[in-house]
Protein backbone atom coordinates (compact mmCIF):
# COMPACT_ATOMS: atom_id res chain seq x y z
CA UNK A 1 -22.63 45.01 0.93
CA UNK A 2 -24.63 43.78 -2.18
CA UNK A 3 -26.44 40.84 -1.70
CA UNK A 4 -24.80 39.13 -4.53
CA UNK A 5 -21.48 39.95 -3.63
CA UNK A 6 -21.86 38.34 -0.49
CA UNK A 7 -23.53 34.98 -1.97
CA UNK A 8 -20.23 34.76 -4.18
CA UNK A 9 -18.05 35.75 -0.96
CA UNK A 10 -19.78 32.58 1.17
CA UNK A 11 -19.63 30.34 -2.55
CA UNK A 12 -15.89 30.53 -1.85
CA UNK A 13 -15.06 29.77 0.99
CA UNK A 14 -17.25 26.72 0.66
CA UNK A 15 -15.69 23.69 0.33
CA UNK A 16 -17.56 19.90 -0.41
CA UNK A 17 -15.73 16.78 1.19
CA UNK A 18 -15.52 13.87 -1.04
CA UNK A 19 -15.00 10.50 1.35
CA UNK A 20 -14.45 8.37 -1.81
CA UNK A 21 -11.76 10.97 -3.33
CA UNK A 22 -9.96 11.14 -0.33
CA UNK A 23 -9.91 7.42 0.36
CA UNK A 24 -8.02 7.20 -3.37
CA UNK A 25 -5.85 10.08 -2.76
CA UNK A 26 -7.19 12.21 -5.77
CA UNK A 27 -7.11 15.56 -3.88
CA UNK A 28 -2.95 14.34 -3.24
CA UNK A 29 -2.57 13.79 -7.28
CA UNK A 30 -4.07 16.64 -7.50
CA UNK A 31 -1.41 18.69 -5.81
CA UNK A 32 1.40 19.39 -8.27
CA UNK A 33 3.93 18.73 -5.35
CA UNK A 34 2.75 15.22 -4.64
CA UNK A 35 3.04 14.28 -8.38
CA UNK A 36 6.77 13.44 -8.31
CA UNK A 37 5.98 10.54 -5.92
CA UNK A 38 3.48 9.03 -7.88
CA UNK A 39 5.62 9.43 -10.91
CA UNK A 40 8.67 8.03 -9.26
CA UNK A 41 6.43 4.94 -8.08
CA UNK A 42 5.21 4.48 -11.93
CA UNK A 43 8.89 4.18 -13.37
CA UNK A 44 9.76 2.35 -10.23
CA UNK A 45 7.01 -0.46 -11.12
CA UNK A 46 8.03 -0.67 -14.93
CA UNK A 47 11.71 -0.83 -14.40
CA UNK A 48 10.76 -3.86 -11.48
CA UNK A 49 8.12 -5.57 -14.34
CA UNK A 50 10.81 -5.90 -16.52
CA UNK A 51 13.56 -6.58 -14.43
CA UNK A 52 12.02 -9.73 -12.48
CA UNK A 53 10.66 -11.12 -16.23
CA UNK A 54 14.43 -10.98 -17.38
CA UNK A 55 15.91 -12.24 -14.29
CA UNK A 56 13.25 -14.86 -13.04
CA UNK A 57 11.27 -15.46 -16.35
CA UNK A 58 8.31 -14.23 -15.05
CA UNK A 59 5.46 -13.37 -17.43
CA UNK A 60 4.63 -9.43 -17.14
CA UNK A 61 1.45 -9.74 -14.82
CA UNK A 62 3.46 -11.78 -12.48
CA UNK A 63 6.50 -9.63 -12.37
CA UNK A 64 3.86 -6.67 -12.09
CA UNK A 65 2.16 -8.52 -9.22
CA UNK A 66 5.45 -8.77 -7.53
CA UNK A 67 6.02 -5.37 -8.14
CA UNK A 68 3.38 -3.68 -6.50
CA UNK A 69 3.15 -7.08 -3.44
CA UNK A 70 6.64 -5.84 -2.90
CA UNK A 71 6.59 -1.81 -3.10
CA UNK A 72 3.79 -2.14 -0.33
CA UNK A 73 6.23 -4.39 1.81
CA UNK A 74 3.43 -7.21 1.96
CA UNK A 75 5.26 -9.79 0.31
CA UNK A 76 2.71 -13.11 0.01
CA UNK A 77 5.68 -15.71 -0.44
CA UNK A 78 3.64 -16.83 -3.85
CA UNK A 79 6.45 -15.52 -5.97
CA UNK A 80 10.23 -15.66 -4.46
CA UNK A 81 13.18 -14.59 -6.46
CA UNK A 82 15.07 -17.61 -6.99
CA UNK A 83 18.38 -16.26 -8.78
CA UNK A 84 21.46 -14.19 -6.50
CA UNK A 85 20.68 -11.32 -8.70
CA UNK A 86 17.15 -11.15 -8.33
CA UNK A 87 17.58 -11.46 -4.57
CA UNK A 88 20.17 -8.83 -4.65
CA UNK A 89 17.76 -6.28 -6.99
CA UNK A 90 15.11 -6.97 -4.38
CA UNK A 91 16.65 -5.83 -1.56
CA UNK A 92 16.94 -2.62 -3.03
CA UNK A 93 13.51 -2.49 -4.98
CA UNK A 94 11.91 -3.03 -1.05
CA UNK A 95 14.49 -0.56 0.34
CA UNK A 96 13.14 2.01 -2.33
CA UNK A 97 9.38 0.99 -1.37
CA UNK A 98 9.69 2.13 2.55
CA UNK A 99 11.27 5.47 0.77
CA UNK A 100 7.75 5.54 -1.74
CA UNK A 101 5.72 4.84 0.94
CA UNK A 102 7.28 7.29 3.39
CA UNK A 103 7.56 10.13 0.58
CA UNK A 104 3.60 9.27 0.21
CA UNK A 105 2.61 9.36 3.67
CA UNK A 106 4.23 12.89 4.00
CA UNK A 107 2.58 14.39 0.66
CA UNK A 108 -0.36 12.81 2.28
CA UNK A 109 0.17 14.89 5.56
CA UNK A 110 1.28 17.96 3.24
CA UNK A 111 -2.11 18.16 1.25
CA UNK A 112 -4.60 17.38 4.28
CA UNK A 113 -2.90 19.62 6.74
CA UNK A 114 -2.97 22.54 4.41
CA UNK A 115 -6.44 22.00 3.13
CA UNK A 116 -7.20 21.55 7.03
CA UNK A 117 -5.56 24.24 7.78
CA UNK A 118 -7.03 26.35 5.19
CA UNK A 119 -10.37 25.09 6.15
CA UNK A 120 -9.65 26.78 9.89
CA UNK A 121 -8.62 30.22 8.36
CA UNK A 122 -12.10 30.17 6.37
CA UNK A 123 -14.22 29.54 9.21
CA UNK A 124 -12.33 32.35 11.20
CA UNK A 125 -12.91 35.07 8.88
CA UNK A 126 -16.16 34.01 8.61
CA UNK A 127 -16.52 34.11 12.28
CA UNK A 128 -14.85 37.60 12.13
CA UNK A 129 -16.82 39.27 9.57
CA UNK A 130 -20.01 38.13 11.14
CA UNK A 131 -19.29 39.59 14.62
C-alpha cells in the first residue's frame, strides 16, 4: 500500500476528545437528531418568560430566571407563583421539564454511545489490518 494512502487511512480513523466540548454538550447539538430537544427547550423558555411576566408581573430576567430554575427542577423558593393560574401553568411547565430533561439525557446517551461505539469498530479494524 502507498505510504500516503495509509497516512490518510490512520488520519481517519483518528478522532481528538474535547473535555470542555463534551462537558457543554456541543458534540449532542451537533447531532441533527438531538436538535429538536434543544429547540423544544428554547420555545419552551420563551413561552414560560412571557407567561410568568403576564401572570405574576415579573420583569423578563426574572420570569427567565424562573424559567430555566424551574425546567431544571431546582426551584430556589426566591420567586413563587402567587396567582391560581400561575400555580396551575407551573405544574405543567415542571411536568414538561422532567420530559426536557429526560429527552436530553437520552440524546445524550444516543450521541456518546454511538461515537463510543464507533470508536470500538475503529480500533478493531485497525487491530485487524495490522495482524
Amino acid at each position: 500500500m502507498d505510504p500516503i494512502k495509509k497516512a490518510e487511512t490512520v488520519g481517519k480513523e483518528i478522532r481528538a476528545v474535547h473535555p470542555v466540548q463534551k462537558f457543554l454538550l456541543i458534540d449532542v447539538m451537533r447531532d441533527k437528531g438531538s436538535r429538536l430537544v434543544f429547540y423544544w427547550t428554547v420555545v419552551v423558555l420563551v413561552i414560560g418568560t412571557f407567561v410568568y411576566h403576564w401572570l405574576e408581573g415579573w420583569s423578563y430576567l426574572d420570569a427567565f430566571y424562573f424559567c430555566v430554575i424551574s425546567l431544571a427542577t431546582i426551584g430556589y423558593g426566591d420567586l413563587v407563583p402567587t396567582t391560581p393560574e400561575a400555580k396551575i401553568f407551573t405544574i405543567i411547565y415542571v411536568i414538561n421539564g422532567i420530559a426536557i430533561l429526560l429527552a436530553l439525557f437520552d440524546r445524550v446517551r444516543v450521541v456518546r454511545t454511538s461515537w463510543s461505539s464507533n470508536q470500538m469498530v475503529d480500533e478493531t479494524r485497525g487491530e485487524s489490518s495490522s495482524q
